[in-house]
C-alpha atoms as a PDB file:
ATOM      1  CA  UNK A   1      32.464 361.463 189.036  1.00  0.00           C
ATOM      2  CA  UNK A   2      29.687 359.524 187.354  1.00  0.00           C
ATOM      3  CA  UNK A   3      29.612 355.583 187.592  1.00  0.00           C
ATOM      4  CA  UNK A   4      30.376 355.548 183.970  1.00  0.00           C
ATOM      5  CA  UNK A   5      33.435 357.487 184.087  1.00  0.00           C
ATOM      6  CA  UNK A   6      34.645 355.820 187.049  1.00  0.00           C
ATOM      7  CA  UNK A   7      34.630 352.337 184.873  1.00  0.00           C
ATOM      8  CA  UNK A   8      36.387 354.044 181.750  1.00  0.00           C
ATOM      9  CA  UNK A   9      38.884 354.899 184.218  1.00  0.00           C
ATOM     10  CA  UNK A  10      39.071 351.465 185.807  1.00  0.00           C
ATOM     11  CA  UNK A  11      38.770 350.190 182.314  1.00  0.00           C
ATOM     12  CA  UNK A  12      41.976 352.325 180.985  1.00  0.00           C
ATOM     13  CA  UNK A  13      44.110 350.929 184.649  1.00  0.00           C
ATOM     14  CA  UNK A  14      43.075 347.411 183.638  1.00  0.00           C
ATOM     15  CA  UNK A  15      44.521 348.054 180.022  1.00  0.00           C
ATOM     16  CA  UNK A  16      47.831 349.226 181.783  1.00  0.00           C
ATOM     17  CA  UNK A  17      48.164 346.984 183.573  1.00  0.00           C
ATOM     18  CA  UNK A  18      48.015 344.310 180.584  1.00  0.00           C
ATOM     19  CA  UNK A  19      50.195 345.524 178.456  1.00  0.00           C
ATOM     20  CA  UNK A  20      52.913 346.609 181.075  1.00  0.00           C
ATOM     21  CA  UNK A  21      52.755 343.275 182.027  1.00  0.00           C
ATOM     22  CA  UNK A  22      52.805 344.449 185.897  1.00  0.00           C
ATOM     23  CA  UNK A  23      51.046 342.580 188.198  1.00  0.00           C
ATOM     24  CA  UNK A  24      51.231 339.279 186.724  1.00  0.00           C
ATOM     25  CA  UNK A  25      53.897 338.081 188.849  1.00  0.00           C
ATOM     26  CA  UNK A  26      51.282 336.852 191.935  1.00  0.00           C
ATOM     27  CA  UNK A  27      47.823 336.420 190.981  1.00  0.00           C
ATOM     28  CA  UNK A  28      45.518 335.764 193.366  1.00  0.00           C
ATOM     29  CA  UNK A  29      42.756 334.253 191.874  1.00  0.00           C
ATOM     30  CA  UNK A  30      40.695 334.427 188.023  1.00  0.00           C
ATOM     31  CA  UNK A  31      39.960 338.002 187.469  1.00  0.00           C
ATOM     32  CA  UNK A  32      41.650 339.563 190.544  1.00  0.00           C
ATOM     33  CA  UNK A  33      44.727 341.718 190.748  1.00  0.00           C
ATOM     34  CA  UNK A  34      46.587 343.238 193.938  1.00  0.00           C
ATOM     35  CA  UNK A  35      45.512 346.774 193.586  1.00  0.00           C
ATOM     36  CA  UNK A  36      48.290 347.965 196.069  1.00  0.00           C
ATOM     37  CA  UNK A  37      51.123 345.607 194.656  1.00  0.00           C
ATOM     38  CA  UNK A  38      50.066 347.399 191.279  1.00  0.00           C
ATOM     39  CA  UNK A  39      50.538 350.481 192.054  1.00  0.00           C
ATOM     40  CA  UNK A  40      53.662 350.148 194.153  1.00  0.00           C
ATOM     41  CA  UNK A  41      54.865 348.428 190.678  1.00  0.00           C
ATOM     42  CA  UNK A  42      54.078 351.462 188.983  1.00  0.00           C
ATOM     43  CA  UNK A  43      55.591 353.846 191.231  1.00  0.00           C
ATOM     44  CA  UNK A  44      58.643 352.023 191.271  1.00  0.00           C
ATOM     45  CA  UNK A  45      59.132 351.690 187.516  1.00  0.00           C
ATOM     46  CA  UNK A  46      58.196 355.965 187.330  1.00  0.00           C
ATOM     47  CA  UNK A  47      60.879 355.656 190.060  1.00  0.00           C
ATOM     48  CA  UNK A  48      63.458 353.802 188.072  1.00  0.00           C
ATOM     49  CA  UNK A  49      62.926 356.087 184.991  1.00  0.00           C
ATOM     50  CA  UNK A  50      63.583 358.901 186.892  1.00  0.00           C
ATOM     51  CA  UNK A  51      66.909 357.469 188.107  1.00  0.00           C
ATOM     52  CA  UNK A  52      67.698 356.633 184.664  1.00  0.00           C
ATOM     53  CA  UNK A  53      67.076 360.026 183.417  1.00  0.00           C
ATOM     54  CA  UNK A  54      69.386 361.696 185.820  1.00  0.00           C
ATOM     55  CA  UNK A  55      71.983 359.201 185.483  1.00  0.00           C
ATOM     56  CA  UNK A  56      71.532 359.923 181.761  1.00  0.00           C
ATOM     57  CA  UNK A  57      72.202 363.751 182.734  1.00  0.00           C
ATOM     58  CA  UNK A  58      75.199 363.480 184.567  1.00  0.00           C
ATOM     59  CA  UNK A  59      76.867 361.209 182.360  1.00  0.00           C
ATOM     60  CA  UNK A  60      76.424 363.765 179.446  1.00  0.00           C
ATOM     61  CA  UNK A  61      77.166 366.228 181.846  1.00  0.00           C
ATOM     62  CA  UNK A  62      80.390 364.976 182.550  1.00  0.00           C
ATOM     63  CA  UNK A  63      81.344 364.649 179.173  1.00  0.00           C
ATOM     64  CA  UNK A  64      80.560 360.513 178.295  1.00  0.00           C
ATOM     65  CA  UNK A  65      81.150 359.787 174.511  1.00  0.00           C
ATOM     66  CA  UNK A  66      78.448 356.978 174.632  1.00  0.00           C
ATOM     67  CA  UNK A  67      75.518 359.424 175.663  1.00  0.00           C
ATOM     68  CA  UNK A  68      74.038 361.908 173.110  1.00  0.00           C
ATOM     69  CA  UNK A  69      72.046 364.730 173.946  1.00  0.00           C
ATOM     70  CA  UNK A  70      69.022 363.225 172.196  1.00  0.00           C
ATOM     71  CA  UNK A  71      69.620 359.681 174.567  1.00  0.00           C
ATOM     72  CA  UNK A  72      69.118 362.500 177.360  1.00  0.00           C
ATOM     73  CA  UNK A  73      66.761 364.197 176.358  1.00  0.00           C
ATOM     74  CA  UNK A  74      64.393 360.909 175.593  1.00  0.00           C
ATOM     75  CA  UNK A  75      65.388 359.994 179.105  1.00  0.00           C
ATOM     76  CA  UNK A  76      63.692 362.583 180.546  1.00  0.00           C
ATOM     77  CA  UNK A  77      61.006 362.858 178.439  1.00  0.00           C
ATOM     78  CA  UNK A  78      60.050 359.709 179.129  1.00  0.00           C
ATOM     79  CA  UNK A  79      60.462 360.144 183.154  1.00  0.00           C
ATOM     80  CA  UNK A  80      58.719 363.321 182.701  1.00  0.00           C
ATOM     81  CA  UNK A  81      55.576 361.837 181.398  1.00  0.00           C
ATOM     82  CA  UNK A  82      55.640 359.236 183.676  1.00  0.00           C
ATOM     83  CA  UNK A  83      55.593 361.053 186.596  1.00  0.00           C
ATOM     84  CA  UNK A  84      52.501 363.348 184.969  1.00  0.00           C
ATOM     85  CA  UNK A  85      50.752 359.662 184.558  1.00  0.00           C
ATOM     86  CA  UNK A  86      51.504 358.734 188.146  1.00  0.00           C
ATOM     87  CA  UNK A  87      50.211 362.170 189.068  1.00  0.00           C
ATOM     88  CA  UNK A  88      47.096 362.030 186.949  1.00  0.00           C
ATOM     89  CA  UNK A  89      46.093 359.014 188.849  1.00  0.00           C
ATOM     90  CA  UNK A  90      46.630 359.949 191.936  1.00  0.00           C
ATOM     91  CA  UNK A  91      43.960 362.713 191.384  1.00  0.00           C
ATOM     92  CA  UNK A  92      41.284 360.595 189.999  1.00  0.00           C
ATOM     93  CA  UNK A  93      41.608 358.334 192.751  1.00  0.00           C
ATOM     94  CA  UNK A  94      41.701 361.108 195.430  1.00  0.00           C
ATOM     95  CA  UNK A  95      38.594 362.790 193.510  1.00  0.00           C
ATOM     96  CA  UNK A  96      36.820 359.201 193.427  1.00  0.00           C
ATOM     97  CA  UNK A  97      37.885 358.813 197.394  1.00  0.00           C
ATOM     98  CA  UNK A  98      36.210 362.538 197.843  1.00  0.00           C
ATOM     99  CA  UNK A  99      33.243 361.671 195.807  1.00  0.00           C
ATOM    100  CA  UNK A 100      32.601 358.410 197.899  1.00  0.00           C
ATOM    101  CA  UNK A 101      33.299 359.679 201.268  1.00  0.00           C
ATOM    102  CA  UNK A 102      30.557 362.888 200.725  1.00  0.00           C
ATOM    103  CA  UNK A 103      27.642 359.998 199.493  1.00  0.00           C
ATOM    104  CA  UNK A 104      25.121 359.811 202.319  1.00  0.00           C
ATOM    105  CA  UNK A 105      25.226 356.524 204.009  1.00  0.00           C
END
């Protein structure tokens, strides 16, 4: 992974981050941001829409008036893509982690 892609990616996580609104709970300082508080945040909101999603499921399962199909099938939709995200992540960081640990020293 080139420098430049590694700052598009950082670049796209800082964006995220801002418009989520996560991690403004505790700053630390001008500029700096918990990276693992962040993405506990995330993984815990992916988390949370999952757990939506299924409760969606059974509830329409189970015959509730006050949940359509469509409601459910938003629901996981939206965990569904979430998860992906999460996932995507997780292999650019592991792939940037690779890349870093196989640079001579």
């Amino acid at each position: 992974m080139s420098e430049m892609q590694i700052n598009q990616v950082l670049a796209q996580m800082r964006a995220l981050a801002q418009n989520s609104g996560v991690g403004e709970a505790a700053p630390r300082g001008p500029g700096t941001t918990d990276f693992a508080n962040l993405l506990k945040q995330s993984l815990d909101h992916v988390n949370q829409t999952q757990q939506a999603s299924r409760q969606l499921s059974t509830a329409f399962e189970l015959g509730d008036p006050n949940v359509s199909l469509a409601e459910v099938m938003v629901g996981m939709q939206k965990a569904s893509v979430s998860f992906e995200a999460v996932n995507q992540v997780r292999n650019r960081l592991l792939s940037a982690y690779q890349e870093i640990m196989s640079m001579p020293v």
